[in-house]
Protein backbone atom coordinates (compact mmCIF):
# COMPACT_ATOMS: atom_id res chain seq x y z
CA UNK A 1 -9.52 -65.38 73.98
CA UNK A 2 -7.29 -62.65 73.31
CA UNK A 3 -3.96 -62.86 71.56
CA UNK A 4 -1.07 -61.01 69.83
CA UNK A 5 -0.28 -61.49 66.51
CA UNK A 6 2.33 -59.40 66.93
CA UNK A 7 5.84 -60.59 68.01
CA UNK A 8 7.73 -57.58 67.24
CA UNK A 9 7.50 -53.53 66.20
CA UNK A 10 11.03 -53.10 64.21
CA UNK A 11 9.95 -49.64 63.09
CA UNK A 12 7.74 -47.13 64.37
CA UNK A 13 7.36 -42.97 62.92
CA UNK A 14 4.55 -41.50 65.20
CA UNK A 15 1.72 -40.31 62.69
CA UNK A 16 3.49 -41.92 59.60
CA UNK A 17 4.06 -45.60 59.74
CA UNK A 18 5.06 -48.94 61.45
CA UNK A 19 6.51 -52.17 60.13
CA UNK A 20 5.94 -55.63 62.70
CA UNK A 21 6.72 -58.91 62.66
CA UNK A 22 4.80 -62.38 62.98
CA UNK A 23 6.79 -65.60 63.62
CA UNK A 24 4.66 -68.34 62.55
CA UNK A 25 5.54 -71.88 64.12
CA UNK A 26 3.72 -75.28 64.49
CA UNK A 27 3.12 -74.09 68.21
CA UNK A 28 0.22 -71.78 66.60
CA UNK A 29 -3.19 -74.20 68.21
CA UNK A 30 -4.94 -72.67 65.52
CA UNK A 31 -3.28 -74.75 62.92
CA UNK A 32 -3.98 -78.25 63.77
CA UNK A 33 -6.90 -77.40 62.23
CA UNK A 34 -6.48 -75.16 59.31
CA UNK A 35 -5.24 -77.47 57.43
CA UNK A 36 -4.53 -80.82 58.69
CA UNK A 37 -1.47 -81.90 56.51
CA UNK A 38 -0.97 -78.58 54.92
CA UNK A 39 -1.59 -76.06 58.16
CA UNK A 40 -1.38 -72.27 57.17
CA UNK A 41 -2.01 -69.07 58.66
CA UNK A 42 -6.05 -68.25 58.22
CA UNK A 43 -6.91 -65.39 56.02
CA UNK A 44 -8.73 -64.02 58.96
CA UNK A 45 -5.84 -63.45 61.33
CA UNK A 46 -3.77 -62.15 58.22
CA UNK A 47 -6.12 -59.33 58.30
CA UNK A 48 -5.73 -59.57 61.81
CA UNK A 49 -2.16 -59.46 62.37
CA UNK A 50 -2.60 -55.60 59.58
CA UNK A 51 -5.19 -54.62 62.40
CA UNK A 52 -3.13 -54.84 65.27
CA UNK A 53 0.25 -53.76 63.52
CA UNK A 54 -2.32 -50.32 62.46
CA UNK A 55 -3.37 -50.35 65.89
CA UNK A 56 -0.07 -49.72 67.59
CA UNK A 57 0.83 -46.95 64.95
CA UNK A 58 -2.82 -45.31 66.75
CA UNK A 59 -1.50 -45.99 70.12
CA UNK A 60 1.24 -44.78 69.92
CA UNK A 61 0.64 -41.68 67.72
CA UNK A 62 -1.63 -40.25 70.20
CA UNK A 63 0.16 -41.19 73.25
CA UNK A 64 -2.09 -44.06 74.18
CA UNK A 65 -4.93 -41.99 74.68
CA UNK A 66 -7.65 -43.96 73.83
CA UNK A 67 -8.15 -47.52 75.26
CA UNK A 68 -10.13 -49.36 72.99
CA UNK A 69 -9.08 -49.22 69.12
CA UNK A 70 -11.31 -51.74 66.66
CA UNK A 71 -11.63 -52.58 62.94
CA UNK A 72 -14.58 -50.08 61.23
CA UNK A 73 -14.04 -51.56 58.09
CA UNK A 74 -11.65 -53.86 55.73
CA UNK A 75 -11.41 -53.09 51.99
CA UNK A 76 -9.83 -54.45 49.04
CA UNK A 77 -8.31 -57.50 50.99
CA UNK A 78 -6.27 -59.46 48.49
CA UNK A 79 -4.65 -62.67 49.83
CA UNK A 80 -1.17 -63.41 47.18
CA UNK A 81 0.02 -66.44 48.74
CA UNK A 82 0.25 -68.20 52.51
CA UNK A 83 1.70 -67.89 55.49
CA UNK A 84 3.17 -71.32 56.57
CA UNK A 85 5.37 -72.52 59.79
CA UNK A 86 9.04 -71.55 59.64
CA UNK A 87 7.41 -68.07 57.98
CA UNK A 88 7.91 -64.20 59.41
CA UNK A 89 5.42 -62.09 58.15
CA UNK A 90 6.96 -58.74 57.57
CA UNK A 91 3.57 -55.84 58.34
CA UNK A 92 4.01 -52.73 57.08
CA UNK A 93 1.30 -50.59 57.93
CA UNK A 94 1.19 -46.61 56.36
CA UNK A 95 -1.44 -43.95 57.80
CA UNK A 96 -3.57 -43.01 54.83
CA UNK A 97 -5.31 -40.14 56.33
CA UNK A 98 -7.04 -39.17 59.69
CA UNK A 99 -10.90 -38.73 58.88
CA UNK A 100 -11.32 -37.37 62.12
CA UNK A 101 -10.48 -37.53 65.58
CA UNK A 102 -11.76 -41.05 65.99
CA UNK A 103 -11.05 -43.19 62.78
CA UNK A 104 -8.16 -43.33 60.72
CA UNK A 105 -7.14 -45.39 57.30
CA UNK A 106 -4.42 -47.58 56.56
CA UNK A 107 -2.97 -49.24 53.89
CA UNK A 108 -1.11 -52.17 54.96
CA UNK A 109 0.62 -54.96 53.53
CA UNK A 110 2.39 -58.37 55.06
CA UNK A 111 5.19 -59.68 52.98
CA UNK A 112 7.22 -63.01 53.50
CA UNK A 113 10.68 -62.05 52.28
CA UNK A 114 10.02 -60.89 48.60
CA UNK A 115 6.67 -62.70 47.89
CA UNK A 116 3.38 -59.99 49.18
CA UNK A 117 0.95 -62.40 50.95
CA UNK A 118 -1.90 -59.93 51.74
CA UNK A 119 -2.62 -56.00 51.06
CA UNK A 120 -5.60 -53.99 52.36
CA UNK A 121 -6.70 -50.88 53.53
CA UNK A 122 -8.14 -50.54 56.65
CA UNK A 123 -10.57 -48.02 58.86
CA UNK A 124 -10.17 -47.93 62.51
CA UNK A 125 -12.10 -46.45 65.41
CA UNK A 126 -10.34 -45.11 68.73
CA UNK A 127 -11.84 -44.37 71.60
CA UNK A 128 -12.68 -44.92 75.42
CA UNK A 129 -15.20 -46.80 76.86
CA UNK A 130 -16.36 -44.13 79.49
CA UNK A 131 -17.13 -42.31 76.77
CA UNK A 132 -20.25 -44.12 76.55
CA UNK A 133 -20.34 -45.16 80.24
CA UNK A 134 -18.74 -42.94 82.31
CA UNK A 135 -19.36 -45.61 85.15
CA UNK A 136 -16.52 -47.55 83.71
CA UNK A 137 -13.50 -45.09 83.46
CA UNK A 138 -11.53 -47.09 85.78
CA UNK A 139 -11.78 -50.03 83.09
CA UNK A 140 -10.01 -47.70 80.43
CA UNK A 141 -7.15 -46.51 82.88
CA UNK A 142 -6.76 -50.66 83.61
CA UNK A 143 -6.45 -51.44 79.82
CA UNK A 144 -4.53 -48.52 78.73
CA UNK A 145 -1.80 -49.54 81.20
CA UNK A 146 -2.23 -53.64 80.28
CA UNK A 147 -1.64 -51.85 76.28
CA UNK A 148 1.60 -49.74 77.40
CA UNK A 149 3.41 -52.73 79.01
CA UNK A 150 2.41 -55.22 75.78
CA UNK A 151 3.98 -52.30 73.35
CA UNK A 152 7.15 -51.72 75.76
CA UNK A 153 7.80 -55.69 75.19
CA UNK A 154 6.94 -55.71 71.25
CA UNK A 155 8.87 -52.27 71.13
CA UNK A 156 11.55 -52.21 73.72
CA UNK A 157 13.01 -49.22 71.95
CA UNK A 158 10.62 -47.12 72.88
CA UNK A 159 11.48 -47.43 76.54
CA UNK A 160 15.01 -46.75 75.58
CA UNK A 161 14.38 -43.58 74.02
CA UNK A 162 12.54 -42.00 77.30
CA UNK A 163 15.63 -42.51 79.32
């Protein structure tokens, strides 16, 4: 299944830092299950949500080079409170430091109005999957361009600004 926890990039400085936003409503499938009479957003798609906010800062920082951009490694994940329906998650998402020309750290954060409901810093791996197997190239091309119209719709601005 794949699926955006992202509904919208309300600031973006290539290189720097990005700040996104998660709507959180009873529509979310996931939370008829987690919990059933007190249904929040799972720790694991907090982290989630700081992954793909960190992801777009990659994106588009390098002009969408790469197709492919994963989680290498999570560290000191602290979860402060939950993330219930009716809540926007505020991500904030700050480049660390480039360790080279493939993985990057981030220390991000998600905030519901005032109260912090997660911080962590994160490691994450670009790259393109003909790298490995040049066989598939054709799959990056297909994915970077599924990745550029996802980030014109979650950052509209950014279309905008080329005109």
């Amino acid at each position: 299944m794949r699926f955006s926890l992202i509904d919208q990039i309300t600031e973006l400085k290539a290189g720097e830092s990005i700040t996104a936003a998660k709507n959180l409503t009873l529509a979310e499938e996931y939370l008829q299950d987690h919990f059933p009479g007190f249904p929040v957003m799972p720790g694991v798609l907090m982290v989630e949500a700081l992954v793909q906010t960190s992801a777009w800062l990659m994106r588009y920082s390098e002009d969408f080079r790469y197709s492919t951009v994963l989680l290498d490694e999570a560290k000191a994940v602290k979860f402060n409170s939950f993330v219930k329906p009716g809540d926007t998650i505020t991500i904030q998402s700050k480049l660390q430091k480039k360790n080279d020309e493939s993985t990057w750290t981030f220390k991000a954060s998600g905030n519901v109005g005032e109260t912090n409901v997660i911080t962590a810093k994160l490691i994450l791996k670009q790259f393109n999957l003909a790298d490995e197997y040049p066989s598939i190239a054709s799959g990056d091309a297909v994915q970077t361009e599924s990745i550029k119209t996802l980030f014109n719709v979650l950052y509209p601005q950014a279309e905008s600004a080329k005109s």
